[in-house]
PDB file of N, CA and C in Angstrom:
ATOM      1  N   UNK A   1       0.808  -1.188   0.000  1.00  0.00           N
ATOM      2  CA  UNK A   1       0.000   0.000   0.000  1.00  0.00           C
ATOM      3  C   UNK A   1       0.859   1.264   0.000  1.00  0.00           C
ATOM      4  N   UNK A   2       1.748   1.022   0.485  1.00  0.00           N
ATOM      5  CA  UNK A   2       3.158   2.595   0.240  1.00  0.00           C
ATOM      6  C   UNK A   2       3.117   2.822  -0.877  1.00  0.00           C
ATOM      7  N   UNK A   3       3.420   1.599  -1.889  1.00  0.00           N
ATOM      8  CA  UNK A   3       4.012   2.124  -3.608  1.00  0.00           C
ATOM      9  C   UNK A   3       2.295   2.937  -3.563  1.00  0.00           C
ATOM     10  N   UNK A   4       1.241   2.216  -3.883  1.00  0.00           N
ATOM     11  CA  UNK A   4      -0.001   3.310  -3.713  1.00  0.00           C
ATOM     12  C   UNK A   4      -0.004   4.570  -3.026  1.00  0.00           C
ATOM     13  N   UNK A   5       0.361   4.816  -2.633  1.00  0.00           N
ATOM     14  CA  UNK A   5       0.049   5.843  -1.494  1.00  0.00           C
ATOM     15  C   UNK A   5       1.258   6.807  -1.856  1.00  0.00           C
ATOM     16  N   UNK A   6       2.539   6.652  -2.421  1.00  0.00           N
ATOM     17  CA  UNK A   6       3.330   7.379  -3.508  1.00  0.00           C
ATOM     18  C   UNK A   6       2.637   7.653  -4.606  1.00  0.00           C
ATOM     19  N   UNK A   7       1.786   6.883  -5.169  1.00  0.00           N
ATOM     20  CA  UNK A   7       1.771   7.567  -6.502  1.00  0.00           C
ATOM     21  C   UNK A   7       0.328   8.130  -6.412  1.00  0.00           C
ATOM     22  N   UNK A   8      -0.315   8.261  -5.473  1.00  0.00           N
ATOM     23  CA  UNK A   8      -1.272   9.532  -5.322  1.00  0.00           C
ATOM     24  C   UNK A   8      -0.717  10.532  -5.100  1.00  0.00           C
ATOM     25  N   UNK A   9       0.123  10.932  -3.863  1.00  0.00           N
ATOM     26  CA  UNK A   9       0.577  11.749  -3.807  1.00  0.00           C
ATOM     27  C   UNK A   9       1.504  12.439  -5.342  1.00  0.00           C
ATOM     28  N   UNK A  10       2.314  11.539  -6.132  1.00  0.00           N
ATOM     29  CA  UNK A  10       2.516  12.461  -7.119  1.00  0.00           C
ATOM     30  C   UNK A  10       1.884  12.580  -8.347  1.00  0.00           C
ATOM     31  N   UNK A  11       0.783  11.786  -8.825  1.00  0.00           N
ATOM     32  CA  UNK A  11      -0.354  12.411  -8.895  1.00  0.00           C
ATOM     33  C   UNK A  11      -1.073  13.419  -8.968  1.00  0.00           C
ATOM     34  N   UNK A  12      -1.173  13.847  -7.397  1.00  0.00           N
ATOM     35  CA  UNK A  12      -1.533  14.985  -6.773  1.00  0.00           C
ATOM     36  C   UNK A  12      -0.539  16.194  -7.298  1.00  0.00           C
ATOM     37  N   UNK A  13       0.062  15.925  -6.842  1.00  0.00           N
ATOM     38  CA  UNK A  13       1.212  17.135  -7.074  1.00  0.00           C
ATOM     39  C   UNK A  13       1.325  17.405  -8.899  1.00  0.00           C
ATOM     40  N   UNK A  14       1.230  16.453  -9.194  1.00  0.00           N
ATOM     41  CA  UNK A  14       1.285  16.443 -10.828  1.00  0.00           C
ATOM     42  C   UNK A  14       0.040  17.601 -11.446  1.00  0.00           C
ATOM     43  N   UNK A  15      -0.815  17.104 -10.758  1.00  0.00           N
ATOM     44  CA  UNK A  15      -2.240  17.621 -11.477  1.00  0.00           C
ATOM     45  C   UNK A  15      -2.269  19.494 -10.718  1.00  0.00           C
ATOM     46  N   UNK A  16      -1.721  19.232  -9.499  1.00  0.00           N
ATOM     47  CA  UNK A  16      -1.690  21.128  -9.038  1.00  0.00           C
ATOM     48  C   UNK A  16      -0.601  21.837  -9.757  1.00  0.00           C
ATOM     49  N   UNK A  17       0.527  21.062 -10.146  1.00  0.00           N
ATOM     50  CA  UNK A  17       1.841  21.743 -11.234  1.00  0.00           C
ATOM     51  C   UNK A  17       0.786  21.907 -12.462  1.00  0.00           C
ATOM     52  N   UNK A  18       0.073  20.878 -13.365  1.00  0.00           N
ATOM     53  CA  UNK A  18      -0.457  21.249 -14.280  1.00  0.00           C
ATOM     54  C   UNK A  18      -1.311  22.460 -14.297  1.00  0.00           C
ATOM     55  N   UNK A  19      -2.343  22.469 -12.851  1.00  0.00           N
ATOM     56  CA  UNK A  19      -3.349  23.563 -12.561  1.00  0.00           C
ATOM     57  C   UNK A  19      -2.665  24.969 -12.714  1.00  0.00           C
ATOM     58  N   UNK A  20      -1.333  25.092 -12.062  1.00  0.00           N
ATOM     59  CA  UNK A  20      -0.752  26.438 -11.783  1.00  0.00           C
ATOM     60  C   UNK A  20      -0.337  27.008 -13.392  1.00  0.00           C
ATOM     61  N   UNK A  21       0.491  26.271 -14.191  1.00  0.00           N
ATOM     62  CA  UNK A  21       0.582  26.225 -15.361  1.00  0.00           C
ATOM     63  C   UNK A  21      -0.657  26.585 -16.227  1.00  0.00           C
ATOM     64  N   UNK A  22      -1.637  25.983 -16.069  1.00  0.00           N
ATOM     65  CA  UNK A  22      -2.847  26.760 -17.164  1.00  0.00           C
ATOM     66  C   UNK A  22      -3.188  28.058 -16.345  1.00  0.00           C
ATOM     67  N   UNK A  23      -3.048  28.170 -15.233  1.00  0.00           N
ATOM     68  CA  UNK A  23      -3.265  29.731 -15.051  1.00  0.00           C
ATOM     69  C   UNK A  23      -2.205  30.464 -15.230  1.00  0.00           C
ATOM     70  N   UNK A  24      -1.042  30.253 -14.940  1.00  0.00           N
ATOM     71  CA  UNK A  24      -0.086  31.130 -15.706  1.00  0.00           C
ATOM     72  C   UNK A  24      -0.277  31.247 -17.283  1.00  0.00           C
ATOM     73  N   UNK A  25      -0.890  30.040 -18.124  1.00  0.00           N
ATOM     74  CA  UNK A  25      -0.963  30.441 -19.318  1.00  0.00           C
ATOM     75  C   UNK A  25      -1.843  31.555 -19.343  1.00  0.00           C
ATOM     76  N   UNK A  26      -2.797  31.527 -18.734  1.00  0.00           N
ATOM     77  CA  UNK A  26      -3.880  32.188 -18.756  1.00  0.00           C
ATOM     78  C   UNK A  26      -3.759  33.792 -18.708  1.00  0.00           C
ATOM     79  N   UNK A  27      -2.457  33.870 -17.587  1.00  0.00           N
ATOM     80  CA  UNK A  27      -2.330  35.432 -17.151  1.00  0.00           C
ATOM     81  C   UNK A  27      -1.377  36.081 -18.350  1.00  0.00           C
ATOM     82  N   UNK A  28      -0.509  34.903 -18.895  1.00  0.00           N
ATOM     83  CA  UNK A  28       0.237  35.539 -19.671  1.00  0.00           C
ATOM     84  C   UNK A  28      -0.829  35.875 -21.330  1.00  0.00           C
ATOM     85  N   UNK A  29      -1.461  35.130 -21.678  1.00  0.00           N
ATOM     86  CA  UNK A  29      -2.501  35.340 -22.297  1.00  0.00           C
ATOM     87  C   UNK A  29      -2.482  34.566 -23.587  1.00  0.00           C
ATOM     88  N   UNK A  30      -1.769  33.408 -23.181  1.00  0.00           N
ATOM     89  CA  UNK A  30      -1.773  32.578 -24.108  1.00  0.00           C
ATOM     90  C   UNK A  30      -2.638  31.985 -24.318  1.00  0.00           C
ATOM     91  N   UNK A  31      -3.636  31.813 -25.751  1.00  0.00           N
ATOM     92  CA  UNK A  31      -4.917  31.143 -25.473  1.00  0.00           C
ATOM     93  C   UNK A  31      -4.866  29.499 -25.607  1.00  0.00           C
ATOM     94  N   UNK A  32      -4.924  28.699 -24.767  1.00  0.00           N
ATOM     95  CA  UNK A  32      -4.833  27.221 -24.696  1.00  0.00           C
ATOM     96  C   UNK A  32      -6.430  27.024 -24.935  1.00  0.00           C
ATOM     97  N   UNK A  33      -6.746  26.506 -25.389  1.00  0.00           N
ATOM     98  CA  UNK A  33      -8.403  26.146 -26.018  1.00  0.00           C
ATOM     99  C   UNK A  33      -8.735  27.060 -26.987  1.00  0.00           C
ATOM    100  N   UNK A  34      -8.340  27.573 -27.273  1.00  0.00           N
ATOM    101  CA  UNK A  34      -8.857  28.552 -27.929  1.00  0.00           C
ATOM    102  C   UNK A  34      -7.835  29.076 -29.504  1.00  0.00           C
ATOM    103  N   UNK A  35      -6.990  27.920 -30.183  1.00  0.00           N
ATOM    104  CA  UNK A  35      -6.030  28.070 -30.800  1.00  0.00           C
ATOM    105  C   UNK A  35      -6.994  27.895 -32.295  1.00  0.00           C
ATOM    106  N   UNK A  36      -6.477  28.097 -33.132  1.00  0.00           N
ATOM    107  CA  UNK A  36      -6.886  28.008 -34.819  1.00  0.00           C
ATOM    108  C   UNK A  36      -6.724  25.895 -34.612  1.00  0.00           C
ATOM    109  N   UNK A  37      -8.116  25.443 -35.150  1.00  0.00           N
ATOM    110  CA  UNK A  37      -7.910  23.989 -35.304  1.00  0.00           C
ATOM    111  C   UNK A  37      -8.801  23.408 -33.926  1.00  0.00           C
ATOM    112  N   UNK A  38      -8.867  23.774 -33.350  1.00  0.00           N
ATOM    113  CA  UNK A  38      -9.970  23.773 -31.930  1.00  0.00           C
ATOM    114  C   UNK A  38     -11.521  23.478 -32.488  1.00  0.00           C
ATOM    115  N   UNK A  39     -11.959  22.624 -32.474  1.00  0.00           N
ATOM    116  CA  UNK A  39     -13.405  22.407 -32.600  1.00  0.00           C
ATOM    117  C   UNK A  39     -14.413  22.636 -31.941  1.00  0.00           C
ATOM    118  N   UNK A  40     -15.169  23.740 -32.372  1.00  0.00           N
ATOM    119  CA  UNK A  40     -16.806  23.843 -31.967  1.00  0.00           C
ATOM    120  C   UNK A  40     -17.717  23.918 -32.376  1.00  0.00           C
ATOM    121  N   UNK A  41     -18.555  23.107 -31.909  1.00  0.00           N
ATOM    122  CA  UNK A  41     -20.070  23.488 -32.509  1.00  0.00           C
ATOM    123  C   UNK A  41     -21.495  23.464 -31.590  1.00  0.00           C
ATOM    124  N   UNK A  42     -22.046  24.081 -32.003  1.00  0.00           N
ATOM    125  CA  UNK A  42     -23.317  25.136 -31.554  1.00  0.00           C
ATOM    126  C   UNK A  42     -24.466  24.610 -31.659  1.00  0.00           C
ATOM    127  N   UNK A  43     -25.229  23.687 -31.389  1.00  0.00           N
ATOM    128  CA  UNK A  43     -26.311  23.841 -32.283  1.00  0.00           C
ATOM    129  C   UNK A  43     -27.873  24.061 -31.401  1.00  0.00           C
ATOM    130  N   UNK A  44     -28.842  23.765 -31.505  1.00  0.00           N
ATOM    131  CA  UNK A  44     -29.956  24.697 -31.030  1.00  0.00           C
ATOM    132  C   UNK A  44     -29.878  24.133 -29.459  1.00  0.00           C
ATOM    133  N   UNK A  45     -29.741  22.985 -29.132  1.00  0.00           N
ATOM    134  CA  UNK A  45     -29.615  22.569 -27.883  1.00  0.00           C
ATOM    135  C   UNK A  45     -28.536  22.072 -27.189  1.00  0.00           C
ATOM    136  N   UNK A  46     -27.655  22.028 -27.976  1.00  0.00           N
ATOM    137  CA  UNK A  46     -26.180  21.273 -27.238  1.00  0.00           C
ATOM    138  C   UNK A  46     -25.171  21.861 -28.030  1.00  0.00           C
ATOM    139  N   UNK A  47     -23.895  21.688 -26.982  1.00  0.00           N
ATOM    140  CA  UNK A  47     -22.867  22.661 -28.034  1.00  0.00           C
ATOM    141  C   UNK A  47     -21.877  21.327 -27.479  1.00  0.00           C
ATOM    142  N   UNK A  48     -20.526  20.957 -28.129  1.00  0.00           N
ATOM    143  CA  UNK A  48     -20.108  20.316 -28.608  1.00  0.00           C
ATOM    144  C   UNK A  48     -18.553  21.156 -28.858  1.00  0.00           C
ATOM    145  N   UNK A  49     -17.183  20.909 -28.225  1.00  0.00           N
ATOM    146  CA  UNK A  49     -16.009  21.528 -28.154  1.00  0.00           C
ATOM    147  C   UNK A  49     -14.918  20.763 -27.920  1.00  0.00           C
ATOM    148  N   UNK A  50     -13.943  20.281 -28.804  1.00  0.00           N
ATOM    149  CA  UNK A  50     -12.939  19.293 -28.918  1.00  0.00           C
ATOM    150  C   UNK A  50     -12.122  20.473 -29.186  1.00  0.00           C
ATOM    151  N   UNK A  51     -10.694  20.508 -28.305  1.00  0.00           N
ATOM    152  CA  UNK A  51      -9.791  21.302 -28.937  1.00  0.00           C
ATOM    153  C   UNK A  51      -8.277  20.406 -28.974  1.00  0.00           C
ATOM    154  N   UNK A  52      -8.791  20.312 -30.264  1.00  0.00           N
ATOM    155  CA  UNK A  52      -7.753  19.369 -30.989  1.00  0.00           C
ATOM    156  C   UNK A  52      -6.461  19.752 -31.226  1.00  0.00           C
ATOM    157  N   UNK A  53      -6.071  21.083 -31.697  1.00  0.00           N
ATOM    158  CA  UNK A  53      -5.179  21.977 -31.826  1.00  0.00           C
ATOM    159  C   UNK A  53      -4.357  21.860 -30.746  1.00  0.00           C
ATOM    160  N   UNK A  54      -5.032  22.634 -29.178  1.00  0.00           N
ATOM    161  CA  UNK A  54      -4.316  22.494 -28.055  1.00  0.00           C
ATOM    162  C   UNK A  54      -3.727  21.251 -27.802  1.00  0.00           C
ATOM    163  N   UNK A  55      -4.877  19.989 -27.894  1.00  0.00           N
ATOM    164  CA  UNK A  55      -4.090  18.460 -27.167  1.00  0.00           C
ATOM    165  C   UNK A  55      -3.045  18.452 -27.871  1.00  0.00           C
ATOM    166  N   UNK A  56      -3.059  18.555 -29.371  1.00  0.00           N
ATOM    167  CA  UNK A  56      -1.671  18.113 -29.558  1.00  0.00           C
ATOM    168  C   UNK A  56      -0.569  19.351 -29.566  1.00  0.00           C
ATOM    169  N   UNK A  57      -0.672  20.410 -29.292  1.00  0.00           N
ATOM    170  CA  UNK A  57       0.312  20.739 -28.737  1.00  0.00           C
ATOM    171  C   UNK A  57       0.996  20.751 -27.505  1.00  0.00           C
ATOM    172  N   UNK A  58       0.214  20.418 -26.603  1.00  0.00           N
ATOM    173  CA  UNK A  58       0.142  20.273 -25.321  1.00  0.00           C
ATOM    174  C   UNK A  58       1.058  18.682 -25.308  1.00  0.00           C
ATOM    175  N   UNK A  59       0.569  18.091 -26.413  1.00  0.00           N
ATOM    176  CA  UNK A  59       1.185  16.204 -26.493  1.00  0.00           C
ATOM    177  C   UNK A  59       2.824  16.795 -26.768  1.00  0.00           C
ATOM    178  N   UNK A  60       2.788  17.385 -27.951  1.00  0.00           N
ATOM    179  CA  UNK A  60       4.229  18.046 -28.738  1.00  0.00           C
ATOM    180  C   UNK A  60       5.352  18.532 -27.339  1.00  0.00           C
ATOM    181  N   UNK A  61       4.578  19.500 -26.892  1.00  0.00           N
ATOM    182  CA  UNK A  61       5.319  19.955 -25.179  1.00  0.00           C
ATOM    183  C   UNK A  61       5.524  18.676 -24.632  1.00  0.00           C
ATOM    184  N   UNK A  62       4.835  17.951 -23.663  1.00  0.00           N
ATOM    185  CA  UNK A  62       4.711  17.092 -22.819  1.00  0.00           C
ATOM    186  C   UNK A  62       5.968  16.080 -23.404  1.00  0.00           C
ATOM    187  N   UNK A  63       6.208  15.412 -24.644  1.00  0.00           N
ATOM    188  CA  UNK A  63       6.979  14.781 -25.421  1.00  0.00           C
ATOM    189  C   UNK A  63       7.918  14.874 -25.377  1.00  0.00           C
ATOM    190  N   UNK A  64       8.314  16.166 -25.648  1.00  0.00           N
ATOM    191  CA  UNK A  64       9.774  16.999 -26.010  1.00  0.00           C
ATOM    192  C   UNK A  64       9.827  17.040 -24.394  1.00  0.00           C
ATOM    193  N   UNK A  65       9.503  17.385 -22.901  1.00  0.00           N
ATOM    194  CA  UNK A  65       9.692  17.380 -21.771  1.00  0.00           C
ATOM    195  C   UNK A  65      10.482  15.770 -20.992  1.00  0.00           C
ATOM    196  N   UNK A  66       9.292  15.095 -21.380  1.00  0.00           N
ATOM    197  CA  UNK A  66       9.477  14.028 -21.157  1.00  0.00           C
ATOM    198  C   UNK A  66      10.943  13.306 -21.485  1.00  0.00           C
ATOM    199  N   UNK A  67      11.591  13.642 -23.158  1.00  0.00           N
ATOM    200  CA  UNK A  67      12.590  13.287 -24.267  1.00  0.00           C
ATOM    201  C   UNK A  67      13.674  13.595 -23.262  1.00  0.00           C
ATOM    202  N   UNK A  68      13.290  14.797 -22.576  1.00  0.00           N
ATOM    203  CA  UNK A  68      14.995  15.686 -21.895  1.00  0.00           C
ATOM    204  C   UNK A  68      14.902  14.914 -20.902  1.00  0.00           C
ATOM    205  N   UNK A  69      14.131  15.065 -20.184  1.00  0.00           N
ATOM    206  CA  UNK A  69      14.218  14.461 -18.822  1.00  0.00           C
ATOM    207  C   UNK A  69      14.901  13.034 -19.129  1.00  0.00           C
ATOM    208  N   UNK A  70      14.536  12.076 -19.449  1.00  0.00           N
ATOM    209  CA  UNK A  70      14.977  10.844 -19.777  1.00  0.00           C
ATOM    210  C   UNK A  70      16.342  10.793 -20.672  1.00  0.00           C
ATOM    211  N   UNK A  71      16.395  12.113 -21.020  1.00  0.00           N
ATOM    212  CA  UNK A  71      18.178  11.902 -22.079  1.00  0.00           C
ATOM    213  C   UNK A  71      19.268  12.740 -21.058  1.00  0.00           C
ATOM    214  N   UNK A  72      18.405  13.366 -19.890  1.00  0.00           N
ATOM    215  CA  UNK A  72      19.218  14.202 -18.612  1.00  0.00           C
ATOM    216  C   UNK A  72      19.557  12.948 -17.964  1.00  0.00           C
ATOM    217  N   UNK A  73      18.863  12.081 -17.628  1.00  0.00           N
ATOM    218  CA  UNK A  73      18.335  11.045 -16.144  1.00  0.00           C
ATOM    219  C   UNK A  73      20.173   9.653 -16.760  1.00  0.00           C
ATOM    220  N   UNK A  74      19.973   9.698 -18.134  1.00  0.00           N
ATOM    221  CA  UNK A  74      21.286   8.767 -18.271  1.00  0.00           C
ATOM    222  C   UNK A  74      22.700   9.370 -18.207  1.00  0.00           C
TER     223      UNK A  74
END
Protein backbone atom coordinates (compact mmCIF):
# COMPACT_ATOMS: atom_id res chain seq x y z
CA UNK A 1 0.00 0.00 0.00
CA UNK A 2 3.16 2.60 0.24
CA UNK A 3 4.01 2.12 -3.61
CA UNK A 4 0.00 3.31 -3.71
CA UNK A 5 0.05 5.84 -1.49
CA UNK A 6 3.33 7.38 -3.51
CA UNK A 7 1.77 7.57 -6.50
CA UNK A 8 -1.27 9.53 -5.32
CA UNK A 9 0.58 11.75 -3.81
CA UNK A 10 2.52 12.46 -7.12
CA UNK A 11 -0.35 12.41 -8.89
CA UNK A 12 -1.53 14.99 -6.77
CA UNK A 13 1.21 17.13 -7.07
CA UNK A 14 1.29 16.44 -10.83
CA UNK A 15 -2.24 17.62 -11.48
CA UNK A 16 -1.69 21.13 -9.04
CA UNK A 17 1.84 21.74 -11.23
CA UNK A 18 -0.46 21.25 -14.28
CA UNK A 19 -3.35 23.56 -12.56
CA UNK A 20 -0.75 26.44 -11.78
CA UNK A 21 0.58 26.23 -15.36
CA UNK A 22 -2.85 26.76 -17.16
CA UNK A 23 -3.27 29.73 -15.05
CA UNK A 24 -0.09 31.13 -15.71
CA UNK A 25 -0.96 30.44 -19.32
CA UNK A 26 -3.88 32.19 -18.76
CA UNK A 27 -2.33 35.43 -17.15
CA UNK A 28 0.24 35.54 -19.67
CA UNK A 29 -2.50 35.34 -22.30
CA UNK A 30 -1.77 32.58 -24.11
CA UNK A 31 -4.92 31.14 -25.47
CA UNK A 32 -4.83 27.22 -24.70
CA UNK A 33 -8.40 26.15 -26.02
CA UNK A 34 -8.86 28.55 -27.93
CA UNK A 35 -6.03 28.07 -30.80
CA UNK A 36 -6.89 28.01 -34.82
CA UNK A 37 -7.91 23.99 -35.30
CA UNK A 38 -9.97 23.77 -31.93
CA UNK A 39 -13.41 22.41 -32.60
CA UNK A 40 -16.81 23.84 -31.97
CA UNK A 41 -20.07 23.49 -32.51
CA UNK A 42 -23.32 25.14 -31.55
CA UNK A 43 -26.31 23.84 -32.28
CA UNK A 44 -29.96 24.70 -31.03
CA UNK A 45 -29.61 22.57 -27.88
CA UNK A 46 -26.18 21.27 -27.24
CA UNK A 47 -22.87 22.66 -28.03
CA UNK A 48 -20.11 20.32 -28.61
CA UNK A 49 -16.01 21.53 -28.15
CA UNK A 50 -12.94 19.29 -28.92
CA UNK A 51 -9.79 21.30 -28.94
CA UNK A 52 -7.75 19.37 -30.99
CA UNK A 53 -5.18 21.98 -31.83
CA UNK A 54 -4.32 22.49 -28.06
CA UNK A 55 -4.09 18.46 -27.17
CA UNK A 56 -1.67 18.11 -29.56
CA UNK A 57 0.31 20.74 -28.74
CA UNK A 58 0.14 20.27 -25.32
CA UNK A 59 1.18 16.20 -26.49
CA UNK A 60 4.23 18.05 -28.74
CA UNK A 61 5.32 19.96 -25.18
CA UNK A 62 4.71 17.09 -22.82
CA UNK A 63 6.98 14.78 -25.42
CA UNK A 64 9.77 17.00 -26.01
CA UNK A 65 9.69 17.38 -21.77
CA UNK A 66 9.48 14.03 -21.16
CA UNK A 67 12.59 13.29 -24.27
CA UNK A 68 14.99 15.69 -21.89
CA UNK A 69 14.22 14.46 -18.82
CA UNK A 70 14.98 10.84 -19.78
CA UNK A 71 18.18 11.90 -22.08
CA UNK A 72 19.22 14.20 -18.61
CA UNK A 73 18.34 11.04 -16.14
CA UNK A 74 21.29 8.77 -18.27
Amino acid sequence: MQGLGRLLIFAGAFIVVLGVCVLLAQKLGLPLGRLPGDIAWKGKHTSVYFPLATCLLLSVILSLVLYLLNHLRR
